[in-house]
C-alpha atoms as a PDB file:
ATOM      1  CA  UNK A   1       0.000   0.000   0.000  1.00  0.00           C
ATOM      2  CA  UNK A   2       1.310   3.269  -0.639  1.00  0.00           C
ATOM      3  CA  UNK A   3       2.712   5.085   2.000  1.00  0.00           C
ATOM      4  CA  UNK A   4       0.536   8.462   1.256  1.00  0.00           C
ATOM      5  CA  UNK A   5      -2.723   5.875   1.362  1.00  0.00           C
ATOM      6  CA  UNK A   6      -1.924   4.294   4.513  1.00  0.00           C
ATOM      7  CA  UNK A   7      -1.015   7.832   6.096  1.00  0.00           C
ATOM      8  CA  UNK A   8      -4.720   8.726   5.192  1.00  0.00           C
ATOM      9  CA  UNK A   9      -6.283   5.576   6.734  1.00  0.00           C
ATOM     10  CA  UNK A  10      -4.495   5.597   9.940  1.00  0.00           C
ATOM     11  CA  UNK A  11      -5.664   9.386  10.131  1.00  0.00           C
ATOM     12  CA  UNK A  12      -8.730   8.711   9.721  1.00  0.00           C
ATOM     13  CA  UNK A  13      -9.108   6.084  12.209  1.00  0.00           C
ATOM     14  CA  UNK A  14      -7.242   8.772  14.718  1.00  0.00           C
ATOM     15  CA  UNK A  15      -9.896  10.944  14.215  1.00  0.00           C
ATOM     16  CA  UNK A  16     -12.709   8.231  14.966  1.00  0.00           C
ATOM     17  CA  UNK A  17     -11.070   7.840  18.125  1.00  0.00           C
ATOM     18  CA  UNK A  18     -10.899  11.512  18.877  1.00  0.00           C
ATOM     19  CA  UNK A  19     -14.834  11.492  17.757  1.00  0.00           C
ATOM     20  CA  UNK A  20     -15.888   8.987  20.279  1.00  0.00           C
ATOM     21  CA  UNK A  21     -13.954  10.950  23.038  1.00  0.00           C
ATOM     22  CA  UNK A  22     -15.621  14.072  22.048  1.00  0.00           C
ATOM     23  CA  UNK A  23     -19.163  12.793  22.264  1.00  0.00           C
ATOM     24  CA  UNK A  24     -17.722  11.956  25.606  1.00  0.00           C
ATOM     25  CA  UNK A  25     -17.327  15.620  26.217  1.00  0.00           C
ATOM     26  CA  UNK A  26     -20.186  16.613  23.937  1.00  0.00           C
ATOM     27  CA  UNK A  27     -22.368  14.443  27.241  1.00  0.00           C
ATOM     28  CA  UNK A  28     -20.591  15.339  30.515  1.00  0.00           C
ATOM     29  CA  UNK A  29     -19.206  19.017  29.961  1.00  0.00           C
ATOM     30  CA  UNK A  30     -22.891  20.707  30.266  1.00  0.00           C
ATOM     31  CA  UNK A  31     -23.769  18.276  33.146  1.00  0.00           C
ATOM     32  CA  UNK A  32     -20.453  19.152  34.865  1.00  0.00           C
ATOM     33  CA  UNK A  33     -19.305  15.683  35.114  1.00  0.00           C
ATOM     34  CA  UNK A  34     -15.204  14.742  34.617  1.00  0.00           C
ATOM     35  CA  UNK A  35     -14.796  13.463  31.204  1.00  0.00           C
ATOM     36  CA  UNK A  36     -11.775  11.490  32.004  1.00  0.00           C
ATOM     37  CA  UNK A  37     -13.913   9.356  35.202  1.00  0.00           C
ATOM     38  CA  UNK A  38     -15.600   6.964  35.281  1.00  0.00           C
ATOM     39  CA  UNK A  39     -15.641   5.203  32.175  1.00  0.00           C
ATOM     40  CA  UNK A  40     -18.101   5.379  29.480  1.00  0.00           C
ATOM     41  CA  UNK A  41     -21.936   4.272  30.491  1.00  0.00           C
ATOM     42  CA  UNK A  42     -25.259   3.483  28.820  1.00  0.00           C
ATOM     43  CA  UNK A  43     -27.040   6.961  29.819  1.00  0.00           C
ATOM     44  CA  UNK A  44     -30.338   4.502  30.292  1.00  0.00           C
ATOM     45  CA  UNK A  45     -28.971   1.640  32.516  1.00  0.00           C
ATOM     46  CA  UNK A  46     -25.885   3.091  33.728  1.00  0.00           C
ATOM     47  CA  UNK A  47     -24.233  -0.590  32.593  1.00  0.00           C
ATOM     48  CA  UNK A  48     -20.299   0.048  31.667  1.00  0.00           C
ATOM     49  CA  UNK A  49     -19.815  -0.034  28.246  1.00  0.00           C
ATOM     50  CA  UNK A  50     -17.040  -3.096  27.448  1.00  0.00           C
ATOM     51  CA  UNK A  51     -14.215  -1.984  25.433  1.00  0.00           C
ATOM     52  CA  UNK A  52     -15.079  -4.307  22.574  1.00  0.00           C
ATOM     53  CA  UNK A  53     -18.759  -2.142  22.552  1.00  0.00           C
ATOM     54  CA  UNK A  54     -16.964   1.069  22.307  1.00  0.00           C
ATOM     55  CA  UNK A  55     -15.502   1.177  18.814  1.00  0.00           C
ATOM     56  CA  UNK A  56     -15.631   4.225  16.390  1.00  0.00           C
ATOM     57  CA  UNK A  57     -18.590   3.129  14.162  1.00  0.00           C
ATOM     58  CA  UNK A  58     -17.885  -0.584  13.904  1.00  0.00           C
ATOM     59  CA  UNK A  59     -19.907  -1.811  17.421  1.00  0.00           C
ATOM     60  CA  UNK A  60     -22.266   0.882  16.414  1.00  0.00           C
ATOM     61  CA  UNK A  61     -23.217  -1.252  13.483  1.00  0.00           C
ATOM     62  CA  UNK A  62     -22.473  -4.660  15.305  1.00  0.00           C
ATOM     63  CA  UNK A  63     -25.209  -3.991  17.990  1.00  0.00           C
ATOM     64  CA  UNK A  64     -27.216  -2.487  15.410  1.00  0.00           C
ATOM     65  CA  UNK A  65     -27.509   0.817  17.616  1.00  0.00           C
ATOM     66  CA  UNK A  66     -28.730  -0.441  20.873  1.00  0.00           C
ATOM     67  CA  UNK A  67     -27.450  -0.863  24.363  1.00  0.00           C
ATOM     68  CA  UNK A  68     -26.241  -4.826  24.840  1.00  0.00           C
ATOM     69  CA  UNK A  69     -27.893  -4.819  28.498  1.00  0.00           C
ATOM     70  CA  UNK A  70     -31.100  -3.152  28.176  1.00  0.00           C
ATOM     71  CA  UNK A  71     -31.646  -2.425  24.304  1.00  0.00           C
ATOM     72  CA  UNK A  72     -32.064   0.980  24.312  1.00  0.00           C
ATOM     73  CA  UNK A  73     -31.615   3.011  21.674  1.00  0.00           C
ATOM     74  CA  UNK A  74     -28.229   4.481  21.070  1.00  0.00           C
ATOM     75  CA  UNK A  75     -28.091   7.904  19.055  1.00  0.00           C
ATOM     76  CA  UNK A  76     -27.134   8.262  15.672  1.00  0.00           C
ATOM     77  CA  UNK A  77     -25.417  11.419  16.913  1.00  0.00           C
ATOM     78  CA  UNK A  78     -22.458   9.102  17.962  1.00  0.00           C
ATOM     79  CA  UNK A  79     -21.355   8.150  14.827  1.00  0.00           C
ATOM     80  CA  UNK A  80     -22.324  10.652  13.161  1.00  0.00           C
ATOM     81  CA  UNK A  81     -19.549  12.874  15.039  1.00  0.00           C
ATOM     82  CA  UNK A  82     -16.855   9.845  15.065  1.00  0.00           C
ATOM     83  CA  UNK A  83     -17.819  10.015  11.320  1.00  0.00           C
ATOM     84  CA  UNK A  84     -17.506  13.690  10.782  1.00  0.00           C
ATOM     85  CA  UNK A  85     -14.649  14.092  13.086  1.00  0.00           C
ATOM     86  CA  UNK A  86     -12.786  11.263  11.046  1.00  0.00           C
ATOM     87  CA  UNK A  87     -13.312  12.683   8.080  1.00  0.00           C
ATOM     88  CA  UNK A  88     -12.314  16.499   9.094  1.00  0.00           C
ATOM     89  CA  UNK A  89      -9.177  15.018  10.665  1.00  0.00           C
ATOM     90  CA  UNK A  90      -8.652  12.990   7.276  1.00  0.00           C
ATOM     91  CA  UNK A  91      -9.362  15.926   4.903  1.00  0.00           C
ATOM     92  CA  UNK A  92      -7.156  18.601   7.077  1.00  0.00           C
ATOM     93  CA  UNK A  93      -4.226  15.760   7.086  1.00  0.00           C
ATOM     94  CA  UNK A  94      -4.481  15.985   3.037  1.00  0.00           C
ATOM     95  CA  UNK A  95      -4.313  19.669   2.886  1.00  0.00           C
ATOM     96  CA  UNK A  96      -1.772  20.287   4.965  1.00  0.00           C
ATOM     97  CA  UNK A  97       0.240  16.607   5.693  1.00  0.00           C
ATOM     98  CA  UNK A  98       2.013  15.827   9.195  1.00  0.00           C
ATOM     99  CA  UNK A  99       2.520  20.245  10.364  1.00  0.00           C
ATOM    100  CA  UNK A 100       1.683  22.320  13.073  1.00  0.00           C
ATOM    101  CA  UNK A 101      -0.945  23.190  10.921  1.00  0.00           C
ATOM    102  CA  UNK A 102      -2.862  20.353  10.610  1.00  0.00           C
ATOM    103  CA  UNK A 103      -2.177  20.001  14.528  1.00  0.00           C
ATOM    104  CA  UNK A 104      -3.448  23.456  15.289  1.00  0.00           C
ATOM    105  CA  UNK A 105      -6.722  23.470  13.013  1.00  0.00           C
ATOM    106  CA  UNK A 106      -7.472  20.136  14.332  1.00  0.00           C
ATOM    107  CA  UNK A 107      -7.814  20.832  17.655  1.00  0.00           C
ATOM    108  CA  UNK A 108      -9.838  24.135  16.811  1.00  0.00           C
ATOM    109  CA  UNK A 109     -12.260  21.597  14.310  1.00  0.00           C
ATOM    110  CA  UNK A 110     -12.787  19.102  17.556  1.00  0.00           C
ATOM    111  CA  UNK A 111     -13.186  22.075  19.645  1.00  0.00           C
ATOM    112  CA  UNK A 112     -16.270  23.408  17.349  1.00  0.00           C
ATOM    113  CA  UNK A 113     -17.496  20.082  16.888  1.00  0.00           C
ATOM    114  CA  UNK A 114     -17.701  19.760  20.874  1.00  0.00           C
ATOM    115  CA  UNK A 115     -19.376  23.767  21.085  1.00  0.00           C
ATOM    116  CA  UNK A 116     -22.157  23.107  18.150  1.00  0.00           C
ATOM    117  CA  UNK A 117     -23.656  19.675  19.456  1.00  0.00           C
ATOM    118  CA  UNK A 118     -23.955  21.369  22.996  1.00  0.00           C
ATOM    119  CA  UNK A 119     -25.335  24.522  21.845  1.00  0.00           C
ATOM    120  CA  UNK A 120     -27.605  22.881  20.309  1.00  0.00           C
ATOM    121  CA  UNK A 121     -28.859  20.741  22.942  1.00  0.00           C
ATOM    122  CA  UNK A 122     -28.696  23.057  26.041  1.00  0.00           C
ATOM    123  CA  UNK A 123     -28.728  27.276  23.957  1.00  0.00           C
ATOM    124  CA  UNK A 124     -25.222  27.562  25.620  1.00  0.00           C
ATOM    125  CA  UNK A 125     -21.594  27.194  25.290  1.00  0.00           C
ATOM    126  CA  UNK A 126     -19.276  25.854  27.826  1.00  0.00           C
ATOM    127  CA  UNK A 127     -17.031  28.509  29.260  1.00  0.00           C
ATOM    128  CA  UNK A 128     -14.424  25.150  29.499  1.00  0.00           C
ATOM    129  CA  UNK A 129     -13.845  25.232  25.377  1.00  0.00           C
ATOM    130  CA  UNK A 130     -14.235  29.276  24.655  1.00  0.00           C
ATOM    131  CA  UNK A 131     -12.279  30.784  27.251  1.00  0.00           C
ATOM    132  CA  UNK A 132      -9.569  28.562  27.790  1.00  0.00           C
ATOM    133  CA  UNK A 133      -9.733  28.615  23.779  1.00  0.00           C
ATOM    134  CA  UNK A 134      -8.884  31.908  23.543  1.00  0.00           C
ATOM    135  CA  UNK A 135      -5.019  31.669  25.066  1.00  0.00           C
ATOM    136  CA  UNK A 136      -4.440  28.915  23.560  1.00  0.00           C
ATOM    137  CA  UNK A 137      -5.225  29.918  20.235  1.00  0.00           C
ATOM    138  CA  UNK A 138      -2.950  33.456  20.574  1.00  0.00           C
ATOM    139  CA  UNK A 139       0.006  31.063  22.073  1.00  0.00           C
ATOM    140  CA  UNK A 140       0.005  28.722  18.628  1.00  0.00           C
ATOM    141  CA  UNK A 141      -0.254  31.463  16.759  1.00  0.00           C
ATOM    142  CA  UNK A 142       3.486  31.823  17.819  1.00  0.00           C
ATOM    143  CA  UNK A 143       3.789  28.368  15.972  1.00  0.00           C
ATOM    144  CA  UNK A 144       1.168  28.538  12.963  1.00  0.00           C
ATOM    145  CA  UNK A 145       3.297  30.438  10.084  1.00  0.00           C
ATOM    146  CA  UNK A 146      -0.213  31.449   9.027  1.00  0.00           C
ATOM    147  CA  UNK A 147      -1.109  33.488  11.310  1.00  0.00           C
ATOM    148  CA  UNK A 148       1.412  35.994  13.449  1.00  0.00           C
ATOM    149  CA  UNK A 149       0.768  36.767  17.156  1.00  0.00           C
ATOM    150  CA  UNK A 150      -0.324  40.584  15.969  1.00  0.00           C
ATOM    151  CA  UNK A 151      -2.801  39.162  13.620  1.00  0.00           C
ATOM    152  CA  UNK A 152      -4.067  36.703  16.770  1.00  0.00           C
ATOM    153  CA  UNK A 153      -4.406  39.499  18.875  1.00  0.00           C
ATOM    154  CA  UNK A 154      -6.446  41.329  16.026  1.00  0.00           C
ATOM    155  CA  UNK A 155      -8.743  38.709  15.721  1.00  0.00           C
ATOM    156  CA  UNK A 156      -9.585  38.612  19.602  1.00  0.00           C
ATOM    157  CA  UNK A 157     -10.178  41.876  19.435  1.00  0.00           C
ATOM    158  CA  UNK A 158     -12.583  42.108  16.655  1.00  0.00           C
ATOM    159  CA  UNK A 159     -14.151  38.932  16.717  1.00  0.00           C
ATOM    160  CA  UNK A 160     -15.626  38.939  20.634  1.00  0.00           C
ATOM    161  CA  UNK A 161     -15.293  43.215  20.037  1.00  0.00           C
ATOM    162  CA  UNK A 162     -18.072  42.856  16.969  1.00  0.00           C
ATOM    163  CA  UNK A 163     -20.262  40.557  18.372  1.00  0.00           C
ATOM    164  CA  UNK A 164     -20.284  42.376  21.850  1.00  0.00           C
ATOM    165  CA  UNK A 165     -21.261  45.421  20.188  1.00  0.00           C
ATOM    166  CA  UNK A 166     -24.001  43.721  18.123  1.00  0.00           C
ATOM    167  CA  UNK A 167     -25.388  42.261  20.801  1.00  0.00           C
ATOM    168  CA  UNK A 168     -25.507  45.733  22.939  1.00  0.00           C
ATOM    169  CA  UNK A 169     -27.109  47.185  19.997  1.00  0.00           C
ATOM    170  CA  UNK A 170     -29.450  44.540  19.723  1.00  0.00           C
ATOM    171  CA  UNK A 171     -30.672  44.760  23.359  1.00  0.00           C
ATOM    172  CA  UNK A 172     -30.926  48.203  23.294  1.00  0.00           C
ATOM    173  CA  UNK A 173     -33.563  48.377  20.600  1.00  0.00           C
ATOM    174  CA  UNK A 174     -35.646  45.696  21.038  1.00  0.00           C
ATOM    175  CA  UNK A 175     -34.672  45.282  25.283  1.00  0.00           C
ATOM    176  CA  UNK A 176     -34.000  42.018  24.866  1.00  0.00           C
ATOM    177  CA  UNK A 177     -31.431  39.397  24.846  1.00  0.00           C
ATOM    178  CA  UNK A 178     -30.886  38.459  21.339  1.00  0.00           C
ATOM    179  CA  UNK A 179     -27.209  37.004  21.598  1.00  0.00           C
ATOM    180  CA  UNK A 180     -25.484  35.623  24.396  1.00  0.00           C
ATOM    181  CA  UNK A 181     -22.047  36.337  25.748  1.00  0.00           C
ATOM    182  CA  UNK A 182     -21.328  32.411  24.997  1.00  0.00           C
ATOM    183  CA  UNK A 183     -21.266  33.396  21.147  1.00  0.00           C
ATOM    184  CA  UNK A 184     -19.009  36.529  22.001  1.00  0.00           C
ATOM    185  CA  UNK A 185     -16.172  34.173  23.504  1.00  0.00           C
ATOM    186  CA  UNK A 186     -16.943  31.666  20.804  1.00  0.00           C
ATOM    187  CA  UNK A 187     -15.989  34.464  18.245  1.00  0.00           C
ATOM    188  CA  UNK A 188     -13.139  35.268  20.026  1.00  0.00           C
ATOM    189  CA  UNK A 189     -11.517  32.421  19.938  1.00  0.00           C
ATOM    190  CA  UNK A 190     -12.076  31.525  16.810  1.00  0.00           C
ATOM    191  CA  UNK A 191     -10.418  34.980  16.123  1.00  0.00           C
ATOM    192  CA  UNK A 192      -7.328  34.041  18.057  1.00  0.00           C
ATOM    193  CA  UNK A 193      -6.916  30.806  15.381  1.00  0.00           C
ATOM    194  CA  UNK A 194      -7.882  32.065  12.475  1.00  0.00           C
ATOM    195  CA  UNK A 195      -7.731  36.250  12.350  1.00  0.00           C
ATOM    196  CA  UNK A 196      -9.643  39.136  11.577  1.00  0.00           C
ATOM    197  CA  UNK A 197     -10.255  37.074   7.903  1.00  0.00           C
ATOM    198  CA  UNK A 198     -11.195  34.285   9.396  1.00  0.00           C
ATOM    199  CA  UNK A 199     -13.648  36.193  11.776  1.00  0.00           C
ATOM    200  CA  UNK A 200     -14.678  38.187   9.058  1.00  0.00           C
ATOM    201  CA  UNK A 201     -15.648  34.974   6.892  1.00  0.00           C
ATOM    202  CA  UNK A 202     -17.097  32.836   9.985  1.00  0.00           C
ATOM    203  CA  UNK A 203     -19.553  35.678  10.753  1.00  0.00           C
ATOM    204  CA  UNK A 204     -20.501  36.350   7.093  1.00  0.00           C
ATOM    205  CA  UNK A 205     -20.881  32.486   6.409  1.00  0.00           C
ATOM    206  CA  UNK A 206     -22.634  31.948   9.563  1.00  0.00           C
ATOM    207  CA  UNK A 207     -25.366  34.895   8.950  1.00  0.00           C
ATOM    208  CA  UNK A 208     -25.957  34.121   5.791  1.00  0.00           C
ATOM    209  CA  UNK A 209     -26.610  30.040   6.721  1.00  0.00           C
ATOM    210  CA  UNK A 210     -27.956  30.583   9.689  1.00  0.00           C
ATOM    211  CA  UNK A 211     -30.545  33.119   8.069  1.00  0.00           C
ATOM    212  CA  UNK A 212     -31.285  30.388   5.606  1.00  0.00           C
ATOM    213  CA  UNK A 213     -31.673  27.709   8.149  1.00  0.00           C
ATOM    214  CA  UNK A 214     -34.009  30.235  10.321  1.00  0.00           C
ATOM    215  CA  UNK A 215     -36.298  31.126   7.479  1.00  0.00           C
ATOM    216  CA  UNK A 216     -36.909  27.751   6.746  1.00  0.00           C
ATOM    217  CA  UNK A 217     -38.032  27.021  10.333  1.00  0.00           C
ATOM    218  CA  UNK A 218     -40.556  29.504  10.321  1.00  0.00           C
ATOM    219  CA  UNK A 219     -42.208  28.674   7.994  1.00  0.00           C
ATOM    220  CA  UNK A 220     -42.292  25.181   9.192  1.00  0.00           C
ATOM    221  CA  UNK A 221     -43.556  27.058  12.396  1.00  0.00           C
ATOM    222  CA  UNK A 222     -47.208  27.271  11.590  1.00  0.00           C
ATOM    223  CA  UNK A 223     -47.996  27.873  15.567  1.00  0.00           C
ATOM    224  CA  UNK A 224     -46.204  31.004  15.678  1.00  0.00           C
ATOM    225  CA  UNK A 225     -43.694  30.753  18.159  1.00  0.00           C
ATOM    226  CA  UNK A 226     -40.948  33.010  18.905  1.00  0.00           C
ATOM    227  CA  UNK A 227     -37.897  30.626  18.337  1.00  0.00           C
ATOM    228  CA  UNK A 228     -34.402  30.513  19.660  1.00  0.00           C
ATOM    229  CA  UNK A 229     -31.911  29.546  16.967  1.00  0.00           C
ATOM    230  CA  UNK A 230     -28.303  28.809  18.550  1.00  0.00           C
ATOM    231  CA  UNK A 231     -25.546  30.967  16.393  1.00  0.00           C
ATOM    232  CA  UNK A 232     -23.057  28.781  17.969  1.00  0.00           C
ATOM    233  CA  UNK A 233     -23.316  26.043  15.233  1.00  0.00           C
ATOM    234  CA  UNK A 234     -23.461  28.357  12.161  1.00  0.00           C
ATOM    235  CA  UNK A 235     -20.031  30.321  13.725  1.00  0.00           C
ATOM    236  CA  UNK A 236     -18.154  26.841  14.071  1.00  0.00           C
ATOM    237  CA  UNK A 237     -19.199  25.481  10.605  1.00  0.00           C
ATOM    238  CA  UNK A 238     -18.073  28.955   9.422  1.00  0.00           C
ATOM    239  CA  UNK A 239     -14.745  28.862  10.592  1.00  0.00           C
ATOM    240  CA  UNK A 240     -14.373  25.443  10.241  1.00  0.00           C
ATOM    241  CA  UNK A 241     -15.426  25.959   6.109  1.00  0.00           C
ATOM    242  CA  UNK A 242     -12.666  29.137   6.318  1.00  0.00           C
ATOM    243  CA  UNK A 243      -9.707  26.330   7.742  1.00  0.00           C
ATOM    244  CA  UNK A 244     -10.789  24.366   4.409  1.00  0.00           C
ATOM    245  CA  UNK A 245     -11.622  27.040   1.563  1.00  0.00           C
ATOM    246  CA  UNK A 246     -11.559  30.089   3.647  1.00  0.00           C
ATOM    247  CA  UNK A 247      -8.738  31.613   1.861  1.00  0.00           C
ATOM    248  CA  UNK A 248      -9.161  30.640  -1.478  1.00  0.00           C
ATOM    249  CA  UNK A 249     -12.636  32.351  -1.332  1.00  0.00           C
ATOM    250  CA  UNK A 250     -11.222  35.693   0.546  1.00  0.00           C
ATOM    251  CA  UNK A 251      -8.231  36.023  -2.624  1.00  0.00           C
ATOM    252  CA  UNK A 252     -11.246  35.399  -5.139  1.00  0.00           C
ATOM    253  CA  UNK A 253     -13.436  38.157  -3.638  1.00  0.00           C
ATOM    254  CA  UNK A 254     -10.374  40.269  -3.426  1.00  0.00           C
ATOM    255  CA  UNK A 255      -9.395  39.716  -6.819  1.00  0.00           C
ATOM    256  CA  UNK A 256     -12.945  41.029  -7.887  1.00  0.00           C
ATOM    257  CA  UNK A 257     -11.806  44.484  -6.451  1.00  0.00           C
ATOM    258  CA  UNK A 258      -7.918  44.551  -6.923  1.00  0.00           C
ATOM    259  CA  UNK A 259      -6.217  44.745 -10.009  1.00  0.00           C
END
């Protein structure tokens, strides 16, 4: 097998792992439970899980997605982010090969992964990713030739500074809360990874989705309601979509203008 292929594979399989350790984290972080003890659990019986039953995708499929003790149903959730986790670990491995790079946008993908599934199930996102996020992010930048330690500090600044002051402005016309600080950290950090381009895309890509995704729900909504749509999720698929094509689509927009 060639030695490129095989590279590929075992990445792949690397990032399953990583997958099934962030649904871990996706489950204890908002219930404020260690994610390192005790082991993993059926959520319905509270029966460990056996090592063999814990496989990225494979015991999935072997116990046809239900507990072995008590049968319950197991989420597809699981392996769908093992699956999508694999696969962004896989796909940032080809752009960018064995680098700090890959190393750095990695851990910023898992990060996002981790911050959309929770916002989605609980409206909020853990201080334990975003803030802690935000350091880490500015120290790699120190690492990552793509991005210098000004250009980190830029994208702090703007990215949580933007959002803040959107959701100020928000509050004081309508008088209420619109957008919570969780997405103002979120931005932030992803500023400290990716810049004021990358916080620049993430926000346009998000709106523009995330208005999209809205628009369609009300009119699905036939009772009226006033909805809450998390941001969260639309911010993390944007920057994770900028760490992909992010640049490509910022030199084709500025070629449109530059000569």
């Amino acid at each position: 097998m060639d030695i490129i292929l095989f590279l590929q594979i075992a990445v792949f399989f690397f990032g399953l792992i990583v997958g099934s350790f962030l649904n871990v984290c996706i489950y204890r972080l908002p219930r404020e439970k260690s994610i390192v003890h005790p082991g993993s659990a059926c959520t319905e019986c509270g029966e460990p899980i056996r090592w063999y039953d814990n496989i990225p995708l494979v015991s999935f499929a072997m116990l046809r997605g239900k507990c072995r003790g008590c049968k319950a149903p197991i989420s597809w959730r699981y392996p769908i982010v093992e699956l999508v986790t694999g696969l962004i670990c896989a796909g940032l491995f080809y752009l960018y090969g064995p680098s700090i790079r890959f190393a750095v946008y990695f851990l910023l993908s898992a990060s996002l992964i981790v911050v959309t599934m929770i916002d989605i199930d609980f409206q909020i996102i853990p201080n334990g990713i975003s803030i802690p996020g935000i350091p880490i992010g500015f120290a790699l930048s120190f690492l990552n030739p793509d991005i210098s330690w000004q250009q980190s500090a830029q994208g702090i600044l703007f990215g949580g500074g933007f959002l803040a002051l959107v959701a100020l402005g928000y509050y004081l016309w309508t008088k209420e809360e619109g957008m919570g600080m969780g997405d103002v950290k979120l931005l932030a950090m992803i500023g400290a990874f990716l810049g004021v381009g990358g916080v620049f895309f993430t926000i346009i890509f998000g709106s523009i989705v995330g208005s999209i995704v809205g628009l369609f729900m009300l009119m699905g909504d036939r009772g009226g309601r006033k909805m809450k749509i998390p941001f969260g999720p639309f911010l993390s698929l944007g920057a994770v979509c900028f760490v992909f094509f992010g640049k490509t689509v910022m030199e084709m927009y500025l070629g449109m203008f530059l000569p």
